[in-house]
PDB file of N, CA and C in Angstrom:
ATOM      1  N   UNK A   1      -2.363  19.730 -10.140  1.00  0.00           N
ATOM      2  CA  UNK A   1      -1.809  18.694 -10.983  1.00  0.00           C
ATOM      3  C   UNK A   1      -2.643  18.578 -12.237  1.00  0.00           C
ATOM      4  N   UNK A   2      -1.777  18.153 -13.494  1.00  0.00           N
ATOM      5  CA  UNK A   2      -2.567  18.405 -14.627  1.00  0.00           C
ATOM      6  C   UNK A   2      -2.538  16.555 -14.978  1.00  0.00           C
ATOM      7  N   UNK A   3      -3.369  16.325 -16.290  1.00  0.00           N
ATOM      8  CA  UNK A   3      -4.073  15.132 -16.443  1.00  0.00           C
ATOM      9  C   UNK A   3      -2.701  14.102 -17.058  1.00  0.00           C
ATOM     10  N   UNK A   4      -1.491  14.974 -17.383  1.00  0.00           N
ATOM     11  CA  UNK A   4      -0.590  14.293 -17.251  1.00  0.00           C
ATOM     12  C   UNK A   4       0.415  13.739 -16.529  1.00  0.00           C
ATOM     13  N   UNK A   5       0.171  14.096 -15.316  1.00  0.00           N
ATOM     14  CA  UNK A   5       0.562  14.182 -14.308  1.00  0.00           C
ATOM     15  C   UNK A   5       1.959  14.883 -13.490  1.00  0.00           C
ATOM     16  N   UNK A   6       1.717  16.019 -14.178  1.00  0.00           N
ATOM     17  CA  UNK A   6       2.797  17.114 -14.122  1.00  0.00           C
ATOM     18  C   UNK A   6       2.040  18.308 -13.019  1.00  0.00           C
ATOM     19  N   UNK A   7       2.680  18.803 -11.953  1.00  0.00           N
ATOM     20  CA  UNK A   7       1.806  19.810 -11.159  1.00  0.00           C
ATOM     21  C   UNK A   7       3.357  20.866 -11.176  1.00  0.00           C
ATOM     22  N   UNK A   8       2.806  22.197 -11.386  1.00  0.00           N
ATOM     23  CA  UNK A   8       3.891  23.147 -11.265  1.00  0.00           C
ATOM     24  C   UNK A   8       4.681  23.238 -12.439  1.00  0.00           C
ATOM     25  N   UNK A   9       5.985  23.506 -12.150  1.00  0.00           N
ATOM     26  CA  UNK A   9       6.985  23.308 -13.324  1.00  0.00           C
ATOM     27  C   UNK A   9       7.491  22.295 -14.041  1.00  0.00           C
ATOM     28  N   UNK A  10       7.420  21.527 -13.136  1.00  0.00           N
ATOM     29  CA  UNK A  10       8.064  19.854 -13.061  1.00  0.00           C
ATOM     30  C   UNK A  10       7.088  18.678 -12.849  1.00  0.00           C
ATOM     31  N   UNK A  11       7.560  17.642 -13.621  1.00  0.00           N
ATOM     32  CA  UNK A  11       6.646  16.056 -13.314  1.00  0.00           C
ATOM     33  C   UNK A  11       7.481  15.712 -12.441  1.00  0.00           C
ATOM     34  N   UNK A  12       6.417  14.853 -11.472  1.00  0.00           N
ATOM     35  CA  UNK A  12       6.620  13.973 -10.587  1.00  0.00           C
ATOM     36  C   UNK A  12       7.745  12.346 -10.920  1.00  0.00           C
ATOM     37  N   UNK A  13       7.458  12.054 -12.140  1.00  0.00           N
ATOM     38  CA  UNK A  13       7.906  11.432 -12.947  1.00  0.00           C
ATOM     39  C   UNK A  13       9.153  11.618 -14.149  1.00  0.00           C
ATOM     40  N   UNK A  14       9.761  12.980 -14.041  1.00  0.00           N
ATOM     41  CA  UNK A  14      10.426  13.453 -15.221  1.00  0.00           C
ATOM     42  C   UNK A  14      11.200  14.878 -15.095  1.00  0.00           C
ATOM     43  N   UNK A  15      10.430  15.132 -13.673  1.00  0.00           N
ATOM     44  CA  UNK A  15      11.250  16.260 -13.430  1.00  0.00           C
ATOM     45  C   UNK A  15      13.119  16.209 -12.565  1.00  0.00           C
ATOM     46  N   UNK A  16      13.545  17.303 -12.544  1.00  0.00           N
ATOM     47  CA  UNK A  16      14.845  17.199 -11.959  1.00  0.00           C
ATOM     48  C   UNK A  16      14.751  17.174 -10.369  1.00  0.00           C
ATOM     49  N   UNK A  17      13.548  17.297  -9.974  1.00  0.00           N
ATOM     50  CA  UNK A  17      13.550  17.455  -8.567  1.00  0.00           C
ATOM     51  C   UNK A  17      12.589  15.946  -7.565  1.00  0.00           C
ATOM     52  N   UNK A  18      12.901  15.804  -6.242  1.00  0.00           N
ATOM     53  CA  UNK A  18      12.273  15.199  -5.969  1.00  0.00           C
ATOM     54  C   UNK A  18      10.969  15.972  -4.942  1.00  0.00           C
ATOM     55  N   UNK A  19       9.930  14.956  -4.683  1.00  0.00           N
ATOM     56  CA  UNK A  19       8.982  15.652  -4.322  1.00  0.00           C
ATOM     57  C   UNK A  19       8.355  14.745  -2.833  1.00  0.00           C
ATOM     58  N   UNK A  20       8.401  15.217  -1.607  1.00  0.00           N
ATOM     59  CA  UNK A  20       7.562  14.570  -0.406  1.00  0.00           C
ATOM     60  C   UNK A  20       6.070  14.246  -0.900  1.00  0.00           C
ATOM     61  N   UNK A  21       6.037  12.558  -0.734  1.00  0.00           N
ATOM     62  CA  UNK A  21       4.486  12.090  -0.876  1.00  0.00           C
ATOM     63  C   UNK A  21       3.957  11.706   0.666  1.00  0.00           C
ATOM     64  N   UNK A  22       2.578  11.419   0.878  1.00  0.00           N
ATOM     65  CA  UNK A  22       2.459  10.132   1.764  1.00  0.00           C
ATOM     66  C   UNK A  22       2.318   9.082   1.465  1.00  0.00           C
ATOM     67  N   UNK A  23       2.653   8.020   1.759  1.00  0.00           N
ATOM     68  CA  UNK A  23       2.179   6.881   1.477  1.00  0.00           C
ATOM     69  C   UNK A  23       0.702   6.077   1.923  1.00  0.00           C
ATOM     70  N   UNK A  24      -0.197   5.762   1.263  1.00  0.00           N
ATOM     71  CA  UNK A  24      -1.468   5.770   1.602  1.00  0.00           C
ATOM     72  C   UNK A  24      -1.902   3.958   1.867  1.00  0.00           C
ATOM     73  N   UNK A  25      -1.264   3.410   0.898  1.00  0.00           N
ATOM     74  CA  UNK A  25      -1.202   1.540   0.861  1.00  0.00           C
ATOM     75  C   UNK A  25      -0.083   1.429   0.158  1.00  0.00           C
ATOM     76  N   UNK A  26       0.530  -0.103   0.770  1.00  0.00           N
ATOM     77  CA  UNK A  26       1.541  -0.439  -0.343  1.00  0.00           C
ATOM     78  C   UNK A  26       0.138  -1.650  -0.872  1.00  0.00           C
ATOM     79  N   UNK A  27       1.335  -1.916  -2.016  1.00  0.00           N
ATOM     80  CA  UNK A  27       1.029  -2.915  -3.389  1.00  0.00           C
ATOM     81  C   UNK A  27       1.741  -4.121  -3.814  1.00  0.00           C
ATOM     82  N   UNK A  28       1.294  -4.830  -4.123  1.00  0.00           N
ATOM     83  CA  UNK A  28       2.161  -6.224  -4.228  1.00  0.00           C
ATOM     84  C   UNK A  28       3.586  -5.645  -5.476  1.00  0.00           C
ATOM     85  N   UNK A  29       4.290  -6.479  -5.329  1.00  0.00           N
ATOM     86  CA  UNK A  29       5.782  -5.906  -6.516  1.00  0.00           C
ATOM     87  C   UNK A  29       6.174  -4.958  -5.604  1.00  0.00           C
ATOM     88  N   UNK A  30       6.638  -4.475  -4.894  1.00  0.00           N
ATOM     89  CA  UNK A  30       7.092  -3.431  -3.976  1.00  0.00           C
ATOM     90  C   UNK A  30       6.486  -2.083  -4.857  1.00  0.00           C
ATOM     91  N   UNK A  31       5.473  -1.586  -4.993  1.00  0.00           N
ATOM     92  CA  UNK A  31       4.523  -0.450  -5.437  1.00  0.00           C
ATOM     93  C   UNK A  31       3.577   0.119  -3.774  1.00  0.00           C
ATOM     94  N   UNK A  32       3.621   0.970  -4.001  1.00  0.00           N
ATOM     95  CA  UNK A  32       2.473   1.659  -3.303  1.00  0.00           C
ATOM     96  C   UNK A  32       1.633   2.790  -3.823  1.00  0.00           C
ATOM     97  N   UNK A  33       0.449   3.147  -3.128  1.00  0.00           N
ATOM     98  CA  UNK A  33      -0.473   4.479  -3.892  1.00  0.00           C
ATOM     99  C   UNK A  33       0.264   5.364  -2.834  1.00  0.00           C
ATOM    100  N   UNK A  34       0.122   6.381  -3.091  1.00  0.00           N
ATOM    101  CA  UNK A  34       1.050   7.551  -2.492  1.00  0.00           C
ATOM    102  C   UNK A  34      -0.032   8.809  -2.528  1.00  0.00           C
ATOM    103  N   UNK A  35      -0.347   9.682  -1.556  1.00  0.00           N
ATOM    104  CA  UNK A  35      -0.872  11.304  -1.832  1.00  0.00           C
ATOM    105  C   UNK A  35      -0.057  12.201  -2.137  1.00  0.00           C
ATOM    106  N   UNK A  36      -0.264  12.662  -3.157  1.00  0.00           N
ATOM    107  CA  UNK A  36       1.112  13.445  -4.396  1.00  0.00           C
ATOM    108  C   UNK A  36       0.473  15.204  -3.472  1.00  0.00           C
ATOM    109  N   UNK A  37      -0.163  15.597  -2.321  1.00  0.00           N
ATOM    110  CA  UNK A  37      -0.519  16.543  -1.456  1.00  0.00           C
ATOM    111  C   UNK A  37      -1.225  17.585  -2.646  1.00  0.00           C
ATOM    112  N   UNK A  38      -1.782  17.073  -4.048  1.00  0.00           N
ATOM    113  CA  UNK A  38      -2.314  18.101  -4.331  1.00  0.00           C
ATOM    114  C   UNK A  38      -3.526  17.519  -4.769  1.00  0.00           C
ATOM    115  N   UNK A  39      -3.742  16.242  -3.920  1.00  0.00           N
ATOM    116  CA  UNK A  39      -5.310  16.086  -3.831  1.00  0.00           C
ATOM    117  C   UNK A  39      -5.341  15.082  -4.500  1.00  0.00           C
ATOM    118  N   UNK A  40      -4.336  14.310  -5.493  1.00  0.00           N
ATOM    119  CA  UNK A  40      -4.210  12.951  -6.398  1.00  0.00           C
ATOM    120  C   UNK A  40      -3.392  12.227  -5.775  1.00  0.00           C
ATOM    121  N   UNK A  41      -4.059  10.658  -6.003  1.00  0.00           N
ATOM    122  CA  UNK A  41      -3.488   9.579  -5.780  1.00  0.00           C
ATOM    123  C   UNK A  41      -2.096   9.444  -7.003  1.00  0.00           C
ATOM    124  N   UNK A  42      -1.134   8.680  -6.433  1.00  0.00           N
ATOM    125  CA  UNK A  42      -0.402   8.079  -7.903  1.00  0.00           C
ATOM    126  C   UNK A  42       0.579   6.836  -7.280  1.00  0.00           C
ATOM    127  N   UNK A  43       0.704   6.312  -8.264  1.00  0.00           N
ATOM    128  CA  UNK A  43       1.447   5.128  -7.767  1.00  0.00           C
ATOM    129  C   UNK A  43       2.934   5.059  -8.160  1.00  0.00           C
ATOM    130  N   UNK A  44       3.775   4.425  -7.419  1.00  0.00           N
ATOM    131  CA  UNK A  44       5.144   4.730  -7.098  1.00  0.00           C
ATOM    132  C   UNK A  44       6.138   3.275  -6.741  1.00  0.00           C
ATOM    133  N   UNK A  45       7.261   3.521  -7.156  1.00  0.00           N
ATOM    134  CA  UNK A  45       8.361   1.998  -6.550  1.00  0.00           C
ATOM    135  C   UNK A  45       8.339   2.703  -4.947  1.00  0.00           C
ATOM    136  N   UNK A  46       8.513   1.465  -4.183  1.00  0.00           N
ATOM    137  CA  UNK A  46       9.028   1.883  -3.191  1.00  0.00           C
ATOM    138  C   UNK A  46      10.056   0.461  -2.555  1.00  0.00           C
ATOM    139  N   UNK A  47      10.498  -0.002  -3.934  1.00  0.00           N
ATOM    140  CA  UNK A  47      11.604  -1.299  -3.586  1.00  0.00           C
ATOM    141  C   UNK A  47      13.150  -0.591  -3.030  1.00  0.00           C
ATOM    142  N   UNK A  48      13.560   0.511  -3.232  1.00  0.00           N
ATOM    143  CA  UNK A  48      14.635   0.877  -2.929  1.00  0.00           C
ATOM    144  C   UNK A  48      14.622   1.659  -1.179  1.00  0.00           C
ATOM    145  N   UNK A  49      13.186   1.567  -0.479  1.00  0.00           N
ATOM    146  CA  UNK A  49      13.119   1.628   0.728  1.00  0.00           C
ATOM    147  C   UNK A  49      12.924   1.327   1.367  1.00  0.00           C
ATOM    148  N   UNK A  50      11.908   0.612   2.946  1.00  0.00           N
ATOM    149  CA  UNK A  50      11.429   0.498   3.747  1.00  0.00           C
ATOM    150  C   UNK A  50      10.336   1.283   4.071  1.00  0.00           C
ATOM    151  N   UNK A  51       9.255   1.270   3.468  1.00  0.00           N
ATOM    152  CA  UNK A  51       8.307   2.329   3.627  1.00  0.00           C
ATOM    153  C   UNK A  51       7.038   1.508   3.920  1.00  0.00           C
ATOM    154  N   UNK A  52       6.321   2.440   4.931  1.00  0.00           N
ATOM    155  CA  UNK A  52       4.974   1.488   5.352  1.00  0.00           C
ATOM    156  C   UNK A  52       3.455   2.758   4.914  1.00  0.00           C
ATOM    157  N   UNK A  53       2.851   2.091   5.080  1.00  0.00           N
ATOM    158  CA  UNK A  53       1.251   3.379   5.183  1.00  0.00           C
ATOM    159  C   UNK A  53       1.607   4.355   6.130  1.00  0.00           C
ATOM    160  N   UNK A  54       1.379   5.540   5.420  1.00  0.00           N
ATOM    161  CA  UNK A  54       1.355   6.571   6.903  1.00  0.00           C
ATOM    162  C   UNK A  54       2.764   7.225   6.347  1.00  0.00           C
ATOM    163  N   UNK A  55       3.818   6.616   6.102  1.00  0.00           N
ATOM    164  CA  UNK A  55       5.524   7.318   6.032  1.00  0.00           C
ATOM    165  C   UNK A  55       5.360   8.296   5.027  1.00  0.00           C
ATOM    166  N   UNK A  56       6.271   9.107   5.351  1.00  0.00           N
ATOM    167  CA  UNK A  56       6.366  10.146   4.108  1.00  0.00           C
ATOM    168  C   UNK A  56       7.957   9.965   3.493  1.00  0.00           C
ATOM    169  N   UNK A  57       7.586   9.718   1.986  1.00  0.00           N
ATOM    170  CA  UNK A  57       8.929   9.463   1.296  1.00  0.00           C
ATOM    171  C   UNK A  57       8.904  10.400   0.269  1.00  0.00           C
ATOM    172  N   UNK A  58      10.001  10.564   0.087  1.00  0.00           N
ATOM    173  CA  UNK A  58      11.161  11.301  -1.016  1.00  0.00           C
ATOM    174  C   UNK A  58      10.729  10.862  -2.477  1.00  0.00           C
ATOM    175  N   UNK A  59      10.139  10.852  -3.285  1.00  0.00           N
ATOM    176  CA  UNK A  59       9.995  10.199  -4.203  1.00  0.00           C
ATOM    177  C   UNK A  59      10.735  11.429  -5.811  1.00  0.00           C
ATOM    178  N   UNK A  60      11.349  10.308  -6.616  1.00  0.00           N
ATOM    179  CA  UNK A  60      11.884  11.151  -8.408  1.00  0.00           C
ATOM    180  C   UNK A  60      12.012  10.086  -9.001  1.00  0.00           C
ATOM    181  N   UNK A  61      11.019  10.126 -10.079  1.00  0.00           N
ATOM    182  CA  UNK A  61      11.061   9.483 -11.384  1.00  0.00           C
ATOM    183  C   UNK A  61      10.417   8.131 -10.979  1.00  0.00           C
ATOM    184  N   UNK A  62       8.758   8.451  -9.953  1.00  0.00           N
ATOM    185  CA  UNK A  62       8.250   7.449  -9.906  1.00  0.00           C
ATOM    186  C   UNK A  62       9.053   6.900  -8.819  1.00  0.00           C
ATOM    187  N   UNK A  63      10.012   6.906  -8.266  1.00  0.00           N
ATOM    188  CA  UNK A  63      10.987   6.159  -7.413  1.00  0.00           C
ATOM    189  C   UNK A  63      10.857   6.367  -5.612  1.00  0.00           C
ATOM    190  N   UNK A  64      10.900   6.017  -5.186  1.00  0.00           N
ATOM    191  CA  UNK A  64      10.769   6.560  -3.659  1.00  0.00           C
ATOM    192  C   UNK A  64      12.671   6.427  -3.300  1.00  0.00           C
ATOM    193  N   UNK A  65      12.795   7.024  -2.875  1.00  0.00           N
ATOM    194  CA  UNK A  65      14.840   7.274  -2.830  1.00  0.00           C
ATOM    195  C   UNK A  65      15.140   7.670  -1.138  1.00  0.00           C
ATOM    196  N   UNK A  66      13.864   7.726   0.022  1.00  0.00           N
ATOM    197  CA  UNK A  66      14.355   8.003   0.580  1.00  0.00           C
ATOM    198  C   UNK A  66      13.097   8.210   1.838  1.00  0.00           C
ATOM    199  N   UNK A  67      12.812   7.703   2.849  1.00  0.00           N
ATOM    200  CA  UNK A  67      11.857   8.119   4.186  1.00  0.00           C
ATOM    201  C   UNK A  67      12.269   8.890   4.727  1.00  0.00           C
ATOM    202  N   UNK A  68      11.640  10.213   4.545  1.00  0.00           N
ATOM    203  CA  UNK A  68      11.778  11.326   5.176  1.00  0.00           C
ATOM    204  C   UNK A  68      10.970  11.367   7.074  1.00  0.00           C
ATOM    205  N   UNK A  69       9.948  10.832   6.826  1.00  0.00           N
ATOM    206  CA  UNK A  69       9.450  10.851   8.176  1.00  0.00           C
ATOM    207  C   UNK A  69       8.562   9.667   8.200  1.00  0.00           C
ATOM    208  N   UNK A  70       8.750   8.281   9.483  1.00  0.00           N
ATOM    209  CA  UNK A  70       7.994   7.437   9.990  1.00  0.00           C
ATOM    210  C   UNK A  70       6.578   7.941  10.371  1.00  0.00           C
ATOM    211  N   UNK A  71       5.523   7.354   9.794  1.00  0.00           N
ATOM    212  CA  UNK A  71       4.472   7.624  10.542  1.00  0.00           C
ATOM    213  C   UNK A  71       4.159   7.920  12.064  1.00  0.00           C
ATOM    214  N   UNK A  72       3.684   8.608  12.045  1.00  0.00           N
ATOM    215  CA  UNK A  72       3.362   9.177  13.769  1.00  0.00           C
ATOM    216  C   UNK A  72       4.655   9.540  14.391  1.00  0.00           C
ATOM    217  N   UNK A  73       5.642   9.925  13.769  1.00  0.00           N
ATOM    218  CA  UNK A  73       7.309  10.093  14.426  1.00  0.00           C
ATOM    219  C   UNK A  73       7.615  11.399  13.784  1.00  0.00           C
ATOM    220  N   UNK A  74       8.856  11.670  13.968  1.00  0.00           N
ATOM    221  CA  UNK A  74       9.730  12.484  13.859  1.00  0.00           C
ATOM    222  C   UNK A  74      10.196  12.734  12.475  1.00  0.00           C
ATOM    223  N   UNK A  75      11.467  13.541  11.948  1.00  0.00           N
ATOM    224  CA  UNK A  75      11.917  13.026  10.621  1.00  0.00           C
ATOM    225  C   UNK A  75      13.172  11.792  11.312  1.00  0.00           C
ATOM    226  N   UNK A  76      13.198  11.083   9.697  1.00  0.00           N
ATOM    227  CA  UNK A  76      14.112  10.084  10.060  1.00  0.00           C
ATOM    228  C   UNK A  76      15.716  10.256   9.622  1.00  0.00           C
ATOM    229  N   UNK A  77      16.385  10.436  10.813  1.00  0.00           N
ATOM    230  CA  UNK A  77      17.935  10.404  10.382  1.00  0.00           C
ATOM    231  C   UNK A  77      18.928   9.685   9.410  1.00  0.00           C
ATOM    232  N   UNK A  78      19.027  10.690   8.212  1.00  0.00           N
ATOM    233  CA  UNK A  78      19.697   9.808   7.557  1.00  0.00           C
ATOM    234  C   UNK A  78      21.067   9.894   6.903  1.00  0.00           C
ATOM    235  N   UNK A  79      21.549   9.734   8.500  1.00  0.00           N
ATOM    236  CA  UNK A  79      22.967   9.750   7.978  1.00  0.00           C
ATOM    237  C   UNK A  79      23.248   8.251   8.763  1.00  0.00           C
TER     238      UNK A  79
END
């Protein structure tokens, strides 16, 4: 990840794709710090989910859009 916070082809923030974080703490305002898995913290909405410490979410454009897997569980079904 570079100091703008772009890793690869695409920002985390700006790119067309979304990207699996962990979630590390949430934050007051529905925010949490998230591990972006390339060794940086970054912070993220996570008002459009249900997400706790530990979950791994879907996150584009800063946004969390989606819990891919409950902490200590499985992935989560989402249909």
């Amino acid at each position: 990840m570079t100091a703008d916070g772009c890793h690869g082809d695409a920002c985390i923030t700006c790119g067309d794709i979304a990207v699996e974080v962990t979630v590390l703490r949430l934050l007051p305002d529905s925010l949490a710090i998230v591990d972006n898995g390339a060794g940086a913290e970054e912070e993220v909405s996570v008002a459009l989910v249900s997400a706790e410490a530990g979950d791994t979410i879907l996150v584009h454009a800063s946004e969390a859009i989606a819990v891919v897997r409950r902490a200590g569980a499985e992935e989560v079904d989402a249909r």
